[in-house]
Each structure stands twice: as C-alpha cells, then as structure tokens.
PDB file of N, CA and C in Angstrom:
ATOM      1  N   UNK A   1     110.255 101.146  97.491  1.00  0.00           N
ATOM      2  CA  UNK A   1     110.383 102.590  97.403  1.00  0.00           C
ATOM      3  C   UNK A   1     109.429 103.260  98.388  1.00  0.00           C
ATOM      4  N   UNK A   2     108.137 102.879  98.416  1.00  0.00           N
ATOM      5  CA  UNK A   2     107.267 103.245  99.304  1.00  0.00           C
ATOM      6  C   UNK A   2     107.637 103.302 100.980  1.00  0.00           C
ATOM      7  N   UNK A   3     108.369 102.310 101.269  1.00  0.00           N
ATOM      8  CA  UNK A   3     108.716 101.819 102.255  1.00  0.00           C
ATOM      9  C   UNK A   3     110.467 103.177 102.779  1.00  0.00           C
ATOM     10  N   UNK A   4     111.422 103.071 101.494  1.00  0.00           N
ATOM     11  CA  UNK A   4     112.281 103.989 102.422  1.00  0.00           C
ATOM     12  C   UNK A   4     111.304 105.447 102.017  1.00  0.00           C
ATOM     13  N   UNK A   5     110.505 105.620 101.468  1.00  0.00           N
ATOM     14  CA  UNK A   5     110.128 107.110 101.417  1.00  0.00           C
ATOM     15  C   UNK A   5     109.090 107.414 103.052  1.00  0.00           C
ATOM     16  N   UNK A   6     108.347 106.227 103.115  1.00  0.00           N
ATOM     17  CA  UNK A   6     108.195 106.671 104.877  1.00  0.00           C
ATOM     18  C   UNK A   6     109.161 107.067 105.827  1.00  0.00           C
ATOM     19  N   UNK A   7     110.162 106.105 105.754  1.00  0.00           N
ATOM     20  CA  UNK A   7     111.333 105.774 106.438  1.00  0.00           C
ATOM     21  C   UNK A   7     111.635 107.811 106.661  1.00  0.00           C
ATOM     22  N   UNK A   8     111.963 108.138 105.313  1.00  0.00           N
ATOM     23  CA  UNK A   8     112.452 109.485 104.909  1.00  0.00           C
ATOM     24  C   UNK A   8     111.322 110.229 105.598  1.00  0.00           C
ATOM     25  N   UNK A   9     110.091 110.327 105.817  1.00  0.00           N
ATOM     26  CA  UNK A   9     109.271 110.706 106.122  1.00  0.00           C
ATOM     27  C   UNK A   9     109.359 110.846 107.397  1.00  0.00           C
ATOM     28  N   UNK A  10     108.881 110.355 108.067  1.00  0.00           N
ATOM     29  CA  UNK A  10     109.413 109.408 109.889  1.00  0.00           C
ATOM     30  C   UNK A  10     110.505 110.375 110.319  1.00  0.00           C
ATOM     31  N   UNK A  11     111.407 110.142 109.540  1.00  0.00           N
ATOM     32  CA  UNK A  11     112.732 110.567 110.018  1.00  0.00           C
ATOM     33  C   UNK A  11     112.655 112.060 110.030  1.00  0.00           C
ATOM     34  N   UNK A  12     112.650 112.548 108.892  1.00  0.00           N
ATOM     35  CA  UNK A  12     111.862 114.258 109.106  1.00  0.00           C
ATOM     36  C   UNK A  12     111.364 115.083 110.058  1.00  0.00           C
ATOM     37  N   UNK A  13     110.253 113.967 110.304  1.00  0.00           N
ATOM     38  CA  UNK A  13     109.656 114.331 111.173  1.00  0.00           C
ATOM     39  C   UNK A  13     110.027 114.464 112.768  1.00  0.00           C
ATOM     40  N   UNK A  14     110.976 113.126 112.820  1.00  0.00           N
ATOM     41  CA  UNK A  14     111.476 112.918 114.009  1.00  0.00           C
ATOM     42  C   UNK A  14     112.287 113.981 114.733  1.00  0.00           C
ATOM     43  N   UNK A  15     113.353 114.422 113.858  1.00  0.00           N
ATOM     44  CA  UNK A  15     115.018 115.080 113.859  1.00  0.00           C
ATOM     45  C   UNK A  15     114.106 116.693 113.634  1.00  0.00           C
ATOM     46  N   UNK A  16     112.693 116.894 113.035  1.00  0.00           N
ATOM     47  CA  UNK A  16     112.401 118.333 113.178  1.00  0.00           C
ATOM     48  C   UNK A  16     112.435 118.966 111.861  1.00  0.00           C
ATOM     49  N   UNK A  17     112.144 118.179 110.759  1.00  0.00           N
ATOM     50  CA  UNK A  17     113.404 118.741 109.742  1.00  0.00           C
ATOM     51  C   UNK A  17     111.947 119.437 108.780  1.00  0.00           C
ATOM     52  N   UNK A  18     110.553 118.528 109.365  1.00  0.00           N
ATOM     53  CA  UNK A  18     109.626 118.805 108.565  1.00  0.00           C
ATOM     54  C   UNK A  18     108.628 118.698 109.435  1.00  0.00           C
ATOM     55  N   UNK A  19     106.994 119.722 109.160  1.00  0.00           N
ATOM     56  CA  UNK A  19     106.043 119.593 110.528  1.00  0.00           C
ATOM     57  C   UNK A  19     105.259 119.320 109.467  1.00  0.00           C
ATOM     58  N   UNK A  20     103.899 118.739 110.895  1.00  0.00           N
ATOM     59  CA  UNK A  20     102.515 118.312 110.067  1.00  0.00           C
ATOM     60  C   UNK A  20     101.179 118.817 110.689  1.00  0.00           C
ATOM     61  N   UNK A  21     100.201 118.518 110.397  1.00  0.00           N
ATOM     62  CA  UNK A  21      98.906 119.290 110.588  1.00  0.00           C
ATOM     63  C   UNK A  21      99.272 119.291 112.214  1.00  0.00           C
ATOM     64  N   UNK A  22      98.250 119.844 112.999  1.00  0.00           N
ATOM     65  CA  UNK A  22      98.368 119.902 114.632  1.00  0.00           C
ATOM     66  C   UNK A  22      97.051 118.415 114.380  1.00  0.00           C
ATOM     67  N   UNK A  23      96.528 118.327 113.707  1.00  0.00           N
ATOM     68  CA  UNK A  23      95.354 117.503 113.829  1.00  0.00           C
ATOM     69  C   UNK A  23      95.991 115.986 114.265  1.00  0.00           C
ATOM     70  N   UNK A  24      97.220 115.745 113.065  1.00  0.00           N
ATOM     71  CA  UNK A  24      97.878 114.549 113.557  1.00  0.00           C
ATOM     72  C   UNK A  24      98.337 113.886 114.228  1.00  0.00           C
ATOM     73  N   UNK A  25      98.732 115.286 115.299  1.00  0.00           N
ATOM     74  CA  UNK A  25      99.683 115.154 116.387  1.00  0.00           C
ATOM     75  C   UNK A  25      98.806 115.173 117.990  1.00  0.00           C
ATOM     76  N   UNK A  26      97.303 115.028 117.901  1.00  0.00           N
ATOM     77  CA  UNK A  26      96.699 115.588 118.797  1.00  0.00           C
ATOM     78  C   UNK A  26      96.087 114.382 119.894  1.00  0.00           C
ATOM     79  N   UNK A  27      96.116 114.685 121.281  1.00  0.00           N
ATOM     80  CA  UNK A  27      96.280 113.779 122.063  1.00  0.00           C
ATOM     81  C   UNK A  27      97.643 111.940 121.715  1.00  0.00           C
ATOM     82  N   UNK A  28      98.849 112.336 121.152  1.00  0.00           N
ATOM     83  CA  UNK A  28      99.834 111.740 121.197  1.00  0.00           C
ATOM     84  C   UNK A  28     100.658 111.664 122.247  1.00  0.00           C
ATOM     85  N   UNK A  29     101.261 110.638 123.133  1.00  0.00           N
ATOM     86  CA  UNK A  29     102.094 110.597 124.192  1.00  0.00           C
ATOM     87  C   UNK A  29     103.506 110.978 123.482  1.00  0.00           C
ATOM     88  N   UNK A  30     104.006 111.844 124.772  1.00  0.00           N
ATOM     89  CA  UNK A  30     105.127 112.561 123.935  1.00  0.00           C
ATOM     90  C   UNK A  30     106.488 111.504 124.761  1.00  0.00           C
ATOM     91  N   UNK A  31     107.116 110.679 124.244  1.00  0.00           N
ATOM     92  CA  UNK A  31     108.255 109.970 124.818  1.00  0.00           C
ATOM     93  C   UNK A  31     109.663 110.192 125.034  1.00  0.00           C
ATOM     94  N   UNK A  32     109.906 111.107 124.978  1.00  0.00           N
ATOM     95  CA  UNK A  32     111.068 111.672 124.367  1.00  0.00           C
ATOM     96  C   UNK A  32     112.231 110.907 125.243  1.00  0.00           C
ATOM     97  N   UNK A  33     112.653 110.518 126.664  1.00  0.00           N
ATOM     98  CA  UNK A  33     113.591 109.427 126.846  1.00  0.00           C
ATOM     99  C   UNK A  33     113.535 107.932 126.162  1.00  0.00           C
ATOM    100  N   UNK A  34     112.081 107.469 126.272  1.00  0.00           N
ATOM    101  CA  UNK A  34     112.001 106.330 125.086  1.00  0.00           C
ATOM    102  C   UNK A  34     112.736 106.283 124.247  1.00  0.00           C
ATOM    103  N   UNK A  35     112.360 107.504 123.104  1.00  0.00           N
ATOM    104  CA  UNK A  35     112.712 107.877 121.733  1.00  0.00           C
ATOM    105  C   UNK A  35     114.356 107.915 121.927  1.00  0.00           C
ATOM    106  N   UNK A  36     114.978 108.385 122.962  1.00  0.00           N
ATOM    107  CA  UNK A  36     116.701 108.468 122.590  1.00  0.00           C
ATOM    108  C   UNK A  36     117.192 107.156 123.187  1.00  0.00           C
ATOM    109  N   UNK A  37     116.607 106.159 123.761  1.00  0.00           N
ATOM    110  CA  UNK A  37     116.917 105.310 124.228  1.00  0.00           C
ATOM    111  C   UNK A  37     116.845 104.633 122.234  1.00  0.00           C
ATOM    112  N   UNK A  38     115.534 104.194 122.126  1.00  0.00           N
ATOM    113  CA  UNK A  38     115.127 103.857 120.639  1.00  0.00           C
ATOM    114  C   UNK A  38     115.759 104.047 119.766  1.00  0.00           C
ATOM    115  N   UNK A  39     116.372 105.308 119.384  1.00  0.00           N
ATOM    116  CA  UNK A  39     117.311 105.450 118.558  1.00  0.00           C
ATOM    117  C   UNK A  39     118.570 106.034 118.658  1.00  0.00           C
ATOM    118  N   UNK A  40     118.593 104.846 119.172  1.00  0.00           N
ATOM    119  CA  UNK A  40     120.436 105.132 119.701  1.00  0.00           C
ATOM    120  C   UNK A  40     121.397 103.986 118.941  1.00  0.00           C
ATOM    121  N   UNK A  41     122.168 104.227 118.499  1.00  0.00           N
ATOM    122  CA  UNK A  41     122.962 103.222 117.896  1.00  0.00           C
ATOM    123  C   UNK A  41     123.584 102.328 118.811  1.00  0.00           C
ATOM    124  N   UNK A  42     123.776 102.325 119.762  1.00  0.00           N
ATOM    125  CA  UNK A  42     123.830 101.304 120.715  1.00  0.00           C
ATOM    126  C   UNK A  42     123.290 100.520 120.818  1.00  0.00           C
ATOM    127  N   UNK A  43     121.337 100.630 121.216  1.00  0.00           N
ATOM    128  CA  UNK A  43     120.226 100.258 121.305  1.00  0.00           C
ATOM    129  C   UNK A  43     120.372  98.990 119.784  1.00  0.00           C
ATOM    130  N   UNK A  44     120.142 100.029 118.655  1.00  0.00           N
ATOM    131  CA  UNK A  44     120.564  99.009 117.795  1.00  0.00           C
ATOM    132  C   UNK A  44     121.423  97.793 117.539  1.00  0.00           C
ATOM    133  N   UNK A  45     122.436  97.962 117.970  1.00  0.00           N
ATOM    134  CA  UNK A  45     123.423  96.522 118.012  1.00  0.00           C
ATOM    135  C   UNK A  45     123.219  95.702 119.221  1.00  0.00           C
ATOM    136  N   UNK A  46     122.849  96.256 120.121  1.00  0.00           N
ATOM    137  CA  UNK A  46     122.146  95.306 120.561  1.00  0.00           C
ATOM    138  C   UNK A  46     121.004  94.358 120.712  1.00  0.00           C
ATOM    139  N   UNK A  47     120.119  94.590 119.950  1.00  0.00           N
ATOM    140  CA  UNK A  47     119.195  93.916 119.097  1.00  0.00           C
ATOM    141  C   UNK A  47     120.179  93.263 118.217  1.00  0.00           C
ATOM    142  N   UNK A  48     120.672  93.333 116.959  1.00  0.00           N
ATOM    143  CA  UNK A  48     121.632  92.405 116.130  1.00  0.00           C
ATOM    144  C   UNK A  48     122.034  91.744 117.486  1.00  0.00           C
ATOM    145  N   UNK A  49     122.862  91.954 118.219  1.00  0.00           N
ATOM    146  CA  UNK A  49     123.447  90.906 119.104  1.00  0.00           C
ATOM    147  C   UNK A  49     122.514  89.941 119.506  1.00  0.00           C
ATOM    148  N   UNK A  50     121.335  90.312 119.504  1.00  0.00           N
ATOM    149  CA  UNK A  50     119.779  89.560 120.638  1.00  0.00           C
ATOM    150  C   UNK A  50     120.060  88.413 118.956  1.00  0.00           C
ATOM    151  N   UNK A  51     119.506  88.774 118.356  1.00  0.00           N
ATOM    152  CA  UNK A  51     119.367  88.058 116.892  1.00  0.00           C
ATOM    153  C   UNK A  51     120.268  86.892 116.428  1.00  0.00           C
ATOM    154  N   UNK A  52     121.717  87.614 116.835  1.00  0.00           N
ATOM    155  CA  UNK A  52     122.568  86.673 116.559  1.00  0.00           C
ATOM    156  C   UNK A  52     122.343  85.373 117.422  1.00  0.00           C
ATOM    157  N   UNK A  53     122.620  85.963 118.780  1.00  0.00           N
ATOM    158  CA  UNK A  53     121.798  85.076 120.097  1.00  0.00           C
ATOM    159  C   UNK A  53     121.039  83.910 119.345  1.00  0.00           C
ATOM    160  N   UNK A  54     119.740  84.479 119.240  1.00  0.00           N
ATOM    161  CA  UNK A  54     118.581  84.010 118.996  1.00  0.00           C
ATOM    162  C   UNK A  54     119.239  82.406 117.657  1.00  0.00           C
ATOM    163  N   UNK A  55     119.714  83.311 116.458  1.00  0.00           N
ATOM    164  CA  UNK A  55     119.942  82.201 115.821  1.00  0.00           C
ATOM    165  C   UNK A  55     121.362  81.376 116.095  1.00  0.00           C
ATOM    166  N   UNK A  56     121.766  81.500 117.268  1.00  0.00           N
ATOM    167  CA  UNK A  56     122.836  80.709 117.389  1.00  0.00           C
ATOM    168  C   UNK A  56     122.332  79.316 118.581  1.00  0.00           C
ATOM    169  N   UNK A  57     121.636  79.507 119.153  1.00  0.00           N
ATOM    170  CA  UNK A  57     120.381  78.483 119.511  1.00  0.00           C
ATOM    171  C   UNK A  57     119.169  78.030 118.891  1.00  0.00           C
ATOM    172  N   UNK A  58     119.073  78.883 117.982  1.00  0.00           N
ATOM    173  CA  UNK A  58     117.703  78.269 117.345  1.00  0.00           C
ATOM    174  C   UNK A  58     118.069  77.695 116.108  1.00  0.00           C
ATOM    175  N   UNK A  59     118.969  77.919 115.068  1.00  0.00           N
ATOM    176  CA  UNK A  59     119.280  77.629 114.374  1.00  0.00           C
ATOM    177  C   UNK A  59     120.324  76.014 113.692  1.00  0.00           C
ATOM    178  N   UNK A  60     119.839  75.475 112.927  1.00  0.00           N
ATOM    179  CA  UNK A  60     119.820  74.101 112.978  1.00  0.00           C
ATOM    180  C   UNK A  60     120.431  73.311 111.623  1.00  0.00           C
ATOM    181  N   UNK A  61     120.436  74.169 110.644  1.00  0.00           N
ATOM    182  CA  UNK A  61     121.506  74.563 109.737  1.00  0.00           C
ATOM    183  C   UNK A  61     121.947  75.461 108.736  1.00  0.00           C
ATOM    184  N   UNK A  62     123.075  75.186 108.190  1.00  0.00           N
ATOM    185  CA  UNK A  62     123.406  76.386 107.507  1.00  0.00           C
ATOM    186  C   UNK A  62     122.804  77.421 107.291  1.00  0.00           C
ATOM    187  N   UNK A  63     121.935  77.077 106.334  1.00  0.00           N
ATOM    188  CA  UNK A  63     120.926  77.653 105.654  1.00  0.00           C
ATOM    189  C   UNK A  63     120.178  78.687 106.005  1.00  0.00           C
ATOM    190  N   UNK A  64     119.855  78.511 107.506  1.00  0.00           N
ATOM    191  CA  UNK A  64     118.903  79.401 108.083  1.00  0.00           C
ATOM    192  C   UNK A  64     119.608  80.267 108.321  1.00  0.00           C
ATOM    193  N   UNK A  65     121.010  80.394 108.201  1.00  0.00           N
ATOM    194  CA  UNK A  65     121.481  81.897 108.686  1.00  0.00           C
ATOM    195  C   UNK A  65     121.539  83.193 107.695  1.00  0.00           C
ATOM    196  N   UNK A  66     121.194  82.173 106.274  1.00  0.00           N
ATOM    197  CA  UNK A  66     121.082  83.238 105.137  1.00  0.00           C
ATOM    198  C   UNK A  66     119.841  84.220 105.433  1.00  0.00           C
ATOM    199  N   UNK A  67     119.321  83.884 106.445  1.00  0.00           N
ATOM    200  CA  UNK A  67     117.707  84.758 107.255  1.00  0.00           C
ATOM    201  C   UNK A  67     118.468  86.116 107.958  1.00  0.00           C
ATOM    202  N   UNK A  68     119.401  85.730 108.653  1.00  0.00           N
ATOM    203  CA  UNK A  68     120.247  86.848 109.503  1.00  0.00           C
ATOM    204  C   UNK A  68     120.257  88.211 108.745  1.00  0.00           C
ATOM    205  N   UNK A  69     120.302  88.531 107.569  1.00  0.00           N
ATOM    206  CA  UNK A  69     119.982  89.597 107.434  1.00  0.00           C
ATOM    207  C   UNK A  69     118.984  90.403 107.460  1.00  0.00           C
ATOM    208  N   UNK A  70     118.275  89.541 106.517  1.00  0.00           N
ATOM    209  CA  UNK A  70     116.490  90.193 106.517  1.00  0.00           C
ATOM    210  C   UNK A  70     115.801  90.392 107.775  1.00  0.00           C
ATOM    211  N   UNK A  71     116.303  89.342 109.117  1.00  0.00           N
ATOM    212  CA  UNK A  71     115.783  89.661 110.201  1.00  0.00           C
ATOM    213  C   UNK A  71     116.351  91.478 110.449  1.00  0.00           C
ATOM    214  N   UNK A  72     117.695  91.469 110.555  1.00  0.00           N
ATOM    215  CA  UNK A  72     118.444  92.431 111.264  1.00  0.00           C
ATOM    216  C   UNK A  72     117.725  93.801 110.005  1.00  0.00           C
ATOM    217  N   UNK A  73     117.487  93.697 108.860  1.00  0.00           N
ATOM    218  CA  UNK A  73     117.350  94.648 108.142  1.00  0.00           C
ATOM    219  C   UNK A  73     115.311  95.349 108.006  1.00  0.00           C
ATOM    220  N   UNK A  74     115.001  94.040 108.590  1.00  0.00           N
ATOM    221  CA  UNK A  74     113.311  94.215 108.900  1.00  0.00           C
ATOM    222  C   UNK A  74     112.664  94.941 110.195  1.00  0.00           C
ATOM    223  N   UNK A  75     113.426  94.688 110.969  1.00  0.00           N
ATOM    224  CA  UNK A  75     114.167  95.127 112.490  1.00  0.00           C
ATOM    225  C   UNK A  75     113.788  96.633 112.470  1.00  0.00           C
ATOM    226  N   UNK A  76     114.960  97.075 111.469  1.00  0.00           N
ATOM    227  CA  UNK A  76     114.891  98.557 111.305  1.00  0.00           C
ATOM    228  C   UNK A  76     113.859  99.016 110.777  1.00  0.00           C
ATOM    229  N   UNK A  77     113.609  98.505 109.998  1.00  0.00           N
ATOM    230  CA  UNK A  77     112.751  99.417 108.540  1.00  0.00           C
ATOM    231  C   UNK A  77     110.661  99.479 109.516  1.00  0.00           C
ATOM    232  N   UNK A  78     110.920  98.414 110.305  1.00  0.00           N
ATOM    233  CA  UNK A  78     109.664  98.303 110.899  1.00  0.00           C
ATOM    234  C   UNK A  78     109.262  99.429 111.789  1.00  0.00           C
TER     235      UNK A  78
END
C-alpha cells in the first residue's frame, strides 16, 4: 500500500495535479525530454521486450520464467 500510494504521489506530482514546498524542489535538474522519453508507453515495452530478451538467453528452465513478471512489474513500480 505504501508503495502504490507513492506511486499516486509521484504521479501527481509529475502530470501537475498536486505541488510541494519550493524547498523540495530546489537546485533539481529539470529533464523534461528525458521525462517524455521515460514515460512513454513505448519506452515501456520496450524494456518488457529487453526482459523477455534477457530471459530467453539466460534462462535455463521452466521455472525461471514464473520471475517474468515480478521482473516486468518491479521495473515499473521502481
């Protein structure tokens, strides 16, 4: 819970939806092509694709692919 309420937080903040002290924000690099590159849903599946990649060479049996999610879902939340 802690974890999507940052998420919710973050996001707020991101999209504009909510502001915070000026103190927080002070000497921060402002990225803003980064940031639409970053969250772009594109950007995203391609990471899953890197992942899939990743465990389709690294991976050695079954088993380990039951990981494929938590990778792809840790991904985000990080």
């Amino acid at each position: 819970m802690m974890m999507w309420t940052t998420r919710n937080n973050y996001f707020n903040l991101y999209i504009g939806k909510t502001d915070t002290a000026e103190k927080y924000k002070k000497n921060l690099p402002d990225w803003e092509r980064f940031d639409k590159i970053a969250h772009n849903y594109i950007t995203r599946f391609c990471w899953i694709a890197i992942y899939i990649i990743v465990y389709a060479l690294l991976a050695t049996a079954w088993w380990q692919w039951l990981f494929l999610p938590a990778t792809i879902i840790m991904g985000s939340l990080q």
